[in-house]
PDB file of N, CA and C in Angstrom:
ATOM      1  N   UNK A   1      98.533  15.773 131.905  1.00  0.00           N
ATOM      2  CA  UNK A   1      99.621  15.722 132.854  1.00  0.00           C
ATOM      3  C   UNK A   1      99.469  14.454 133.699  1.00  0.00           C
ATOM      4  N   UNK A   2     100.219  14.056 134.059  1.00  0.00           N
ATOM      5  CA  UNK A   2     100.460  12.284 134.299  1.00  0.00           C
ATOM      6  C   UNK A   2     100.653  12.675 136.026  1.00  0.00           C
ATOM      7  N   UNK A   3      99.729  11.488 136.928  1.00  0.00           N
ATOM      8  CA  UNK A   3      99.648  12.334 138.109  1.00  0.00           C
ATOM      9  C   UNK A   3     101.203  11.248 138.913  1.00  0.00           C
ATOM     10  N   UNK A   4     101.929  12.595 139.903  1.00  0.00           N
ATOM     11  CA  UNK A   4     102.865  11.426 140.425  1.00  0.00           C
ATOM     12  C   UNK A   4     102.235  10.604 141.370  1.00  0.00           C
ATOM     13  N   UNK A   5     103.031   9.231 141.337  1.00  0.00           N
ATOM     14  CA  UNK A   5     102.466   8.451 142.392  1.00  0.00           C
ATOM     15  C   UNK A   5     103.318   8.347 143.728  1.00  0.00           C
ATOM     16  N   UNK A   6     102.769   7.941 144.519  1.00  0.00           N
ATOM     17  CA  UNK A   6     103.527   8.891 146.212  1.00  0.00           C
ATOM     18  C   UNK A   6     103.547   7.523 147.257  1.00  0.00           C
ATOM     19  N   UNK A   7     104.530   7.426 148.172  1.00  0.00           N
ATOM     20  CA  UNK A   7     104.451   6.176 148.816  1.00  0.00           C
ATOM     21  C   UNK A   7     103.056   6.211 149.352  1.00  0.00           C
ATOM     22  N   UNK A   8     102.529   4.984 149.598  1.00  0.00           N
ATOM     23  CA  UNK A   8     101.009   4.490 150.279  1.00  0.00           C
ATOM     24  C   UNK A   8      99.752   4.820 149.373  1.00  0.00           C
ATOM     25  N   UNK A   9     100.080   4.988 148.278  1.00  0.00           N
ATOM     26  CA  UNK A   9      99.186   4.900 147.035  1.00  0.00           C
ATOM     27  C   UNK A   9      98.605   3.809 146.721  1.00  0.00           C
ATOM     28  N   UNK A  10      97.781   3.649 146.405  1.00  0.00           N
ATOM     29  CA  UNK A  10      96.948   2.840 145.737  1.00  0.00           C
ATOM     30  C   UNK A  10      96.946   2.336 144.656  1.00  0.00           C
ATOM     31  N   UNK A  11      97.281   1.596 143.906  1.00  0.00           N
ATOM     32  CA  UNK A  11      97.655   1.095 142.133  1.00  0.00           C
ATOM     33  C   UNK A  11      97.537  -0.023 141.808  1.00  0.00           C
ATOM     34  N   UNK A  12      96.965  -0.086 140.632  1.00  0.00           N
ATOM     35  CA  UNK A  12      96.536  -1.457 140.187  1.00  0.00           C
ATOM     36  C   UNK A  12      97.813  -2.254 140.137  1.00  0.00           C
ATOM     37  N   UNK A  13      98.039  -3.545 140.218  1.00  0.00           N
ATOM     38  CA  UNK A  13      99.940  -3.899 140.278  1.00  0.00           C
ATOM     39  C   UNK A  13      99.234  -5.450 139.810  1.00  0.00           C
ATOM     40  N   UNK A  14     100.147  -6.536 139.388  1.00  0.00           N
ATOM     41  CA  UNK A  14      99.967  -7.554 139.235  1.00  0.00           C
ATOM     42  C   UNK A  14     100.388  -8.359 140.605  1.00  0.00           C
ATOM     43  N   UNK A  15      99.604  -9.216 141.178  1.00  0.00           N
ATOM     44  CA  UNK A  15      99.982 -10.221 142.119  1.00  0.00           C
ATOM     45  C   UNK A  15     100.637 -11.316 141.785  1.00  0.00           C
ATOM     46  N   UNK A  16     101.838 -11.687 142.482  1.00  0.00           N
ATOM     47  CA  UNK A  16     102.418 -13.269 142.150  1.00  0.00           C
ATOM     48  C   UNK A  16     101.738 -14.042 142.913  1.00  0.00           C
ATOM     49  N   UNK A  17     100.949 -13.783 144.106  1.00  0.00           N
ATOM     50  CA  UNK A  17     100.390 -14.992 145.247  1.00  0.00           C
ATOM     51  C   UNK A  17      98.874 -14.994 144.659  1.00  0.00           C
ATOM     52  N   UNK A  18      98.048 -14.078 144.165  1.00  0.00           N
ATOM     53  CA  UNK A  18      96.840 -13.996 143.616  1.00  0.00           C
ATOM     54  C   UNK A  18      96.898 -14.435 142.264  1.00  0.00           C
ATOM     55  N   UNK A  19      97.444 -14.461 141.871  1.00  0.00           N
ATOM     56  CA  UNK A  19      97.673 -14.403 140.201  1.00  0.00           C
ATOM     57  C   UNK A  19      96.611 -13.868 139.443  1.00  0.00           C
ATOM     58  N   UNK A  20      96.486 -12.389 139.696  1.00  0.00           N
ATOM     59  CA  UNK A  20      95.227 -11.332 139.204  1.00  0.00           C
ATOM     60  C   UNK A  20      96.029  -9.771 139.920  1.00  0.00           C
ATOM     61  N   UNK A  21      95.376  -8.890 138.726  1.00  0.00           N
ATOM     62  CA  UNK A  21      95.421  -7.528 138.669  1.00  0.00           C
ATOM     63  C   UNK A  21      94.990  -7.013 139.587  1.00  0.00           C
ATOM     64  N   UNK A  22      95.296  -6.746 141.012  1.00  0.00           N
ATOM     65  CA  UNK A  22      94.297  -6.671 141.830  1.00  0.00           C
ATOM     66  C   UNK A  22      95.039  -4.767 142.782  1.00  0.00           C
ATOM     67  N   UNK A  23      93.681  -3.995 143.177  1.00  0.00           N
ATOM     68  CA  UNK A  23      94.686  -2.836 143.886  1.00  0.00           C
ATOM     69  C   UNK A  23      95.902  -3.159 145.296  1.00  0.00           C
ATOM     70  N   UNK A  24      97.226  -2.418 144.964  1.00  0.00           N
ATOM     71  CA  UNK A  24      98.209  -2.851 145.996  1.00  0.00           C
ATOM     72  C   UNK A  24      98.508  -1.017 146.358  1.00  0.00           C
ATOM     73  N   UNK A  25      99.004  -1.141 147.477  1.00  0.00           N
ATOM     74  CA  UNK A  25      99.647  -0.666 147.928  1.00  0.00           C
ATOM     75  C   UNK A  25     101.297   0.088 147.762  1.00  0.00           C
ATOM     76  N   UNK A  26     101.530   1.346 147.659  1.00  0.00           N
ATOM     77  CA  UNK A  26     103.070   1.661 147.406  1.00  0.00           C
ATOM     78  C   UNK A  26     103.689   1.444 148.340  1.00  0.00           C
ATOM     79  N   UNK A  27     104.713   0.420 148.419  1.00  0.00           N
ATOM     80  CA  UNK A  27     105.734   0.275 149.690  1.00  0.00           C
ATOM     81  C   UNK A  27     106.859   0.905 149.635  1.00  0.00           C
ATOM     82  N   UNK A  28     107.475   1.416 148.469  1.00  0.00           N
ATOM     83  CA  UNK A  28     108.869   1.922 148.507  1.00  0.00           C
ATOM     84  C   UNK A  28     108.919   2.035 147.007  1.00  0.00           C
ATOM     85  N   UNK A  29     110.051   3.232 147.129  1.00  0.00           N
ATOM     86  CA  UNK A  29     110.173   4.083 145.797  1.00  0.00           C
ATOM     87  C   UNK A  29     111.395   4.043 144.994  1.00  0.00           C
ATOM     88  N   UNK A  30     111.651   4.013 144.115  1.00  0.00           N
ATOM     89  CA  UNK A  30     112.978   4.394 143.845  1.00  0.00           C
ATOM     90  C   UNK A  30     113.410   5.642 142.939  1.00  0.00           C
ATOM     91  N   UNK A  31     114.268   6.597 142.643  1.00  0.00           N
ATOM     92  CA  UNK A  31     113.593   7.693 141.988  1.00  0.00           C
ATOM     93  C   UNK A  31     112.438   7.904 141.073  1.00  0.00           C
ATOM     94  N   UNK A  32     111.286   8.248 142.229  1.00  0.00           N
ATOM     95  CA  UNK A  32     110.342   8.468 141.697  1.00  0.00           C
ATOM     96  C   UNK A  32     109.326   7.727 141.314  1.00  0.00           C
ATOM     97  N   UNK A  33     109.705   6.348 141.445  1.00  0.00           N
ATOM     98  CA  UNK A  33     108.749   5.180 140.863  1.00  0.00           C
ATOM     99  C   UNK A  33     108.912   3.827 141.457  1.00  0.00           C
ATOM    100  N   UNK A  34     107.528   3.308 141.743  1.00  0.00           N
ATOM    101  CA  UNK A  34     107.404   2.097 142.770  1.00  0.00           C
ATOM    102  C   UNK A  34     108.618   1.322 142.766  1.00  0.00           C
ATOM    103  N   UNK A  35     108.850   0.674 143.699  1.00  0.00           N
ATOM    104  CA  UNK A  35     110.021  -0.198 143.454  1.00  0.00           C
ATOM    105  C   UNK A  35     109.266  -1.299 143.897  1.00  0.00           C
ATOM    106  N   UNK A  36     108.363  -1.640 144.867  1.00  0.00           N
ATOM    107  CA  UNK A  36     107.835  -2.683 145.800  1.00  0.00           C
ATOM    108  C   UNK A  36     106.383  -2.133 145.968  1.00  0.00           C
ATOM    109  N   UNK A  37     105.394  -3.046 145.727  1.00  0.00           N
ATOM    110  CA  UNK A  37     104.173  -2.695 146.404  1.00  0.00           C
ATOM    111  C   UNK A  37     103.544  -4.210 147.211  1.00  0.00           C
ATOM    112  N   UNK A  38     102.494  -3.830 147.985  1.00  0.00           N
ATOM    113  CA  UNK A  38     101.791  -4.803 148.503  1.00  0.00           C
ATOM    114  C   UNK A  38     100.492  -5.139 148.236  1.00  0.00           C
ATOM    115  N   UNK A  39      99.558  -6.295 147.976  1.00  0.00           N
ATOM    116  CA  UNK A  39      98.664  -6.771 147.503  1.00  0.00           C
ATOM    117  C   UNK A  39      97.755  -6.166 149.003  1.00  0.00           C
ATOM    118  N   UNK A  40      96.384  -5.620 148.233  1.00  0.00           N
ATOM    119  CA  UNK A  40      95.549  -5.194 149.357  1.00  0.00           C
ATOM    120  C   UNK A  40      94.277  -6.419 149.740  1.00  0.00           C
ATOM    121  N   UNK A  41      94.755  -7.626 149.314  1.00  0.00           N
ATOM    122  CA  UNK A  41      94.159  -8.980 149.235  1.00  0.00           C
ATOM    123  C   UNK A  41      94.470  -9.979 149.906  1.00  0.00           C
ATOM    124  N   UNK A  42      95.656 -10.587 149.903  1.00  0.00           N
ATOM    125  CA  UNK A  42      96.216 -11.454 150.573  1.00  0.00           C
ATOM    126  C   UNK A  42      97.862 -10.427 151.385  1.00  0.00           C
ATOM    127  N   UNK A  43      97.971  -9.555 150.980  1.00  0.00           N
ATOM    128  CA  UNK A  43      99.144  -8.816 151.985  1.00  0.00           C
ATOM    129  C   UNK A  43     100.258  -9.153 151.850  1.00  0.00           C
ATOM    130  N   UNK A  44     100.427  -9.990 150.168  1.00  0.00           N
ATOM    131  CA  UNK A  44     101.766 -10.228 150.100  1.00  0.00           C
ATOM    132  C   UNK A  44     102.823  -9.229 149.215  1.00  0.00           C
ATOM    133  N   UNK A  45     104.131  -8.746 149.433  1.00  0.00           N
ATOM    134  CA  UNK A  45     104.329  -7.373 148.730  1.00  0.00           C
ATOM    135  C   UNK A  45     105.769  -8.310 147.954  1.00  0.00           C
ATOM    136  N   UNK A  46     106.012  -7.844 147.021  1.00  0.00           N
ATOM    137  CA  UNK A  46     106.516  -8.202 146.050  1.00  0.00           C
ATOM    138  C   UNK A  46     107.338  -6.984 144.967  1.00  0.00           C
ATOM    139  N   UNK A  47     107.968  -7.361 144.087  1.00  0.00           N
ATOM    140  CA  UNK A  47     108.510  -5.848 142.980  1.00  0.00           C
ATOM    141  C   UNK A  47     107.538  -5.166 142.077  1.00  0.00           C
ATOM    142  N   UNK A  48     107.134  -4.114 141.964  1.00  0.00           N
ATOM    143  CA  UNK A  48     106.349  -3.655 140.907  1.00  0.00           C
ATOM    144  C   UNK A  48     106.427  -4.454 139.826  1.00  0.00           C
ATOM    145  N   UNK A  49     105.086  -4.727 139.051  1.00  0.00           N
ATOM    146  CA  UNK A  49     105.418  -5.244 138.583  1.00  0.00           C
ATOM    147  C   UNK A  49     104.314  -4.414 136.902  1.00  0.00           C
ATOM    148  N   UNK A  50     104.430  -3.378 137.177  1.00  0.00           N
ATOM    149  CA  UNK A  50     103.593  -2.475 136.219  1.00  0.00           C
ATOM    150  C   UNK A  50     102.434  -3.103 135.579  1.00  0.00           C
ATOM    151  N   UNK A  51     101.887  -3.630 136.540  1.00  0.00           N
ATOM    152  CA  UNK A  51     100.252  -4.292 136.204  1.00  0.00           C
ATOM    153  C   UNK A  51     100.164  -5.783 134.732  1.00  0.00           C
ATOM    154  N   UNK A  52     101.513  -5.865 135.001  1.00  0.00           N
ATOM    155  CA  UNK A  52     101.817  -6.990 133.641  1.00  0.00           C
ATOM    156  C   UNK A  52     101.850  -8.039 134.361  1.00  0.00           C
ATOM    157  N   UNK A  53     100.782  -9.810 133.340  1.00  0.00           N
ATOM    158  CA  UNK A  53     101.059 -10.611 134.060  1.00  0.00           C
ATOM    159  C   UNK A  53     102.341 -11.250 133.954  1.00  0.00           C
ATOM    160  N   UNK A  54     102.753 -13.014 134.618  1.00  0.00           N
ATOM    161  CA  UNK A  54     103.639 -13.400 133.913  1.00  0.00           C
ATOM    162  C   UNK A  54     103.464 -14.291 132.964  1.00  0.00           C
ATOM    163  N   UNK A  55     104.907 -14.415 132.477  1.00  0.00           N
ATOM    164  CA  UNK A  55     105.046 -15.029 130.986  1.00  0.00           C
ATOM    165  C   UNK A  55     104.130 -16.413 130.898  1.00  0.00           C
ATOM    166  N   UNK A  56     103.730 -17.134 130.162  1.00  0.00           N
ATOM    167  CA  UNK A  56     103.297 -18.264 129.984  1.00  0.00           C
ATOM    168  C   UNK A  56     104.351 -19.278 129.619  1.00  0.00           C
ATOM    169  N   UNK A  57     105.476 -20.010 129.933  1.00  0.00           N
ATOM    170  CA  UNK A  57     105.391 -21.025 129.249  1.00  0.00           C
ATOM    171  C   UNK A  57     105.318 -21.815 128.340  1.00  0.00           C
ATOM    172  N   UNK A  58     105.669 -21.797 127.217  1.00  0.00           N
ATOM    173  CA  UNK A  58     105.199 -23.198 126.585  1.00  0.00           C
ATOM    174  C   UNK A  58     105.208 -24.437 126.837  1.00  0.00           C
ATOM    175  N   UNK A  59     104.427 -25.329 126.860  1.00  0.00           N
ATOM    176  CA  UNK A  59     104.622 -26.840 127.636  1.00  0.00           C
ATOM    177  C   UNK A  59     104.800 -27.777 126.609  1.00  0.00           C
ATOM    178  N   UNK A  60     105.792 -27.651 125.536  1.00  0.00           N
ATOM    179  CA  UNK A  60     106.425 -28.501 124.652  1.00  0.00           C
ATOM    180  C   UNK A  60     106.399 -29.831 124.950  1.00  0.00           C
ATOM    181  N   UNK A  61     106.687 -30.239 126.158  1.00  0.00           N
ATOM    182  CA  UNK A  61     106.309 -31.377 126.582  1.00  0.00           C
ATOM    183  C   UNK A  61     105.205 -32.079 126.758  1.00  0.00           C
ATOM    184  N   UNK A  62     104.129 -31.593 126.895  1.00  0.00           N
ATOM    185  CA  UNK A  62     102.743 -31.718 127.323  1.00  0.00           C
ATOM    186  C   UNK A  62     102.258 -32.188 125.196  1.00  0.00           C
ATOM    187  N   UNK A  63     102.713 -31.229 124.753  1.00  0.00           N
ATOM    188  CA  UNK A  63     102.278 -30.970 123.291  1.00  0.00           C
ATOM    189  C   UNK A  63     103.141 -32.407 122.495  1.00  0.00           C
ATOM    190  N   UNK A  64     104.468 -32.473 123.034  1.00  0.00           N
ATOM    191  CA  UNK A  64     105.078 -33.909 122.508  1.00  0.00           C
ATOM    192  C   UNK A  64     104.350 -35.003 122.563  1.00  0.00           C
ATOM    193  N   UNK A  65     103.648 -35.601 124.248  1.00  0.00           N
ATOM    194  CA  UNK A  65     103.229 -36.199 124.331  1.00  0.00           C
ATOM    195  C   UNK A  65     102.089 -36.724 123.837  1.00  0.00           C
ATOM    196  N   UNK A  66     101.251 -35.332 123.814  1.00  0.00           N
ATOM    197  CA  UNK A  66     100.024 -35.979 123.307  1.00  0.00           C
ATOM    198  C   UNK A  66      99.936 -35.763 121.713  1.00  0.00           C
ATOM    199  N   UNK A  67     101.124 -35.728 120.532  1.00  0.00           N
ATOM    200  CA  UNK A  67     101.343 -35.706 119.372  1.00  0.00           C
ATOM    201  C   UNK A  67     101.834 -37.569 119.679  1.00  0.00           C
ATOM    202  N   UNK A  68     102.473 -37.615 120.351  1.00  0.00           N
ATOM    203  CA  UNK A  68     102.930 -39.149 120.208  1.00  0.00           C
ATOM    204  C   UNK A  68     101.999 -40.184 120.584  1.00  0.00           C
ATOM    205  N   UNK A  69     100.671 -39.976 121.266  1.00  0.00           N
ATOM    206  CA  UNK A  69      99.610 -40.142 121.496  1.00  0.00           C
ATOM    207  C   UNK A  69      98.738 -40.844 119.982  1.00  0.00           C
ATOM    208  N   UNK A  70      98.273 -39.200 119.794  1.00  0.00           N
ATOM    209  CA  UNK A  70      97.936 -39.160 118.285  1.00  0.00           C
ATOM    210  C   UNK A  70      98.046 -39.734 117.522  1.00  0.00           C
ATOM    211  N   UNK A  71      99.826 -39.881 117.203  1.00  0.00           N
ATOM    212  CA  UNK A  71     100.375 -40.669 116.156  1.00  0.00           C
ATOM    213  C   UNK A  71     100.397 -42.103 116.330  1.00  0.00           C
ATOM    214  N   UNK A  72     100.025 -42.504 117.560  1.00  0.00           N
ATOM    215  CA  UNK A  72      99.711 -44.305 117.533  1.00  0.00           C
ATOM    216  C   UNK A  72      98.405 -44.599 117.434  1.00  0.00           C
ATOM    217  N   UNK A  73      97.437 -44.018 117.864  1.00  0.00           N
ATOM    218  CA  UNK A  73      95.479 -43.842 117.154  1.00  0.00           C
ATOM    219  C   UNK A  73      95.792 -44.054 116.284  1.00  0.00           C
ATOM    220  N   UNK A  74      96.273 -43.434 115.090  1.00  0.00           N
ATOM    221  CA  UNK A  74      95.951 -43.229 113.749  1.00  0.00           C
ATOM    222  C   UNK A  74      94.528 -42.674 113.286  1.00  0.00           C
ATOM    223  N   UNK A  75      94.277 -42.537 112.081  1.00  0.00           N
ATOM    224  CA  UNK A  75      93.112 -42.372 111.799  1.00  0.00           C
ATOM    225  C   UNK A  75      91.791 -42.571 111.976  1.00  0.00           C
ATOM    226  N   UNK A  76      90.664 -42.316 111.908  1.00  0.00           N
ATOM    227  CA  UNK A  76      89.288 -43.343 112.257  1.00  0.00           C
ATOM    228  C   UNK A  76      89.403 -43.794 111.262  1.00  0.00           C
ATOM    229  N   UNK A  77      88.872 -44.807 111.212  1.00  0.00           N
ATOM    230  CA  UNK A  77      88.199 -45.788 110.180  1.00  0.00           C
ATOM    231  C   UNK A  77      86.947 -45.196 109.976  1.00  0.00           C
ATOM    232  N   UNK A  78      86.423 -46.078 108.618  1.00  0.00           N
ATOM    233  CA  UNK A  78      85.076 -46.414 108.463  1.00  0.00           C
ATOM    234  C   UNK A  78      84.064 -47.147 109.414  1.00  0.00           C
ATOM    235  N   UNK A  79      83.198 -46.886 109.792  1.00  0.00           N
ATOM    236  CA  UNK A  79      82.053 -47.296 110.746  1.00  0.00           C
ATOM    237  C   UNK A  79      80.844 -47.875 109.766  1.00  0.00           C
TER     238      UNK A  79
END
């Protein structure tokens, strides 16, 4: 049986200002389930965010550059 969770609970939540899994606080509910909690770390409260981090990015750009990099080196030679 799955226990309910109740405003001023305690729950692992993901931080956007920490950027880590860290325990927060229940600030507000919406039927039945966090809507907002607060980081018990730095005190910043934010949307539930069901303990998931965020997305990564790809930096296509970063990866262009240093392919165009690459491609003017060329090969090693013989030594």
């Amino acid at each position: 049986m799955a226990e309910e969770i109740r405003l001023g609970d305690i729950i692992d939540d993901y931080c956007t200002k920490c950027k880590a899994i860290l325990h927060h606080s229940v600030v507000s509910m919406v039927n039945d389930e966090p809507a907002r909690t607060e980081c018990r770390t730095c005190y910043s409260a934010h949307k539930y965010r069901h303990a998931k981090t965020g997305k990564k990015k790809p930096d296509s750009l970063k990866q262009s550059l240093f392919d165009e990099v690459l491609g003017k080196i060329g090969p090693p030679g013989p030594r």
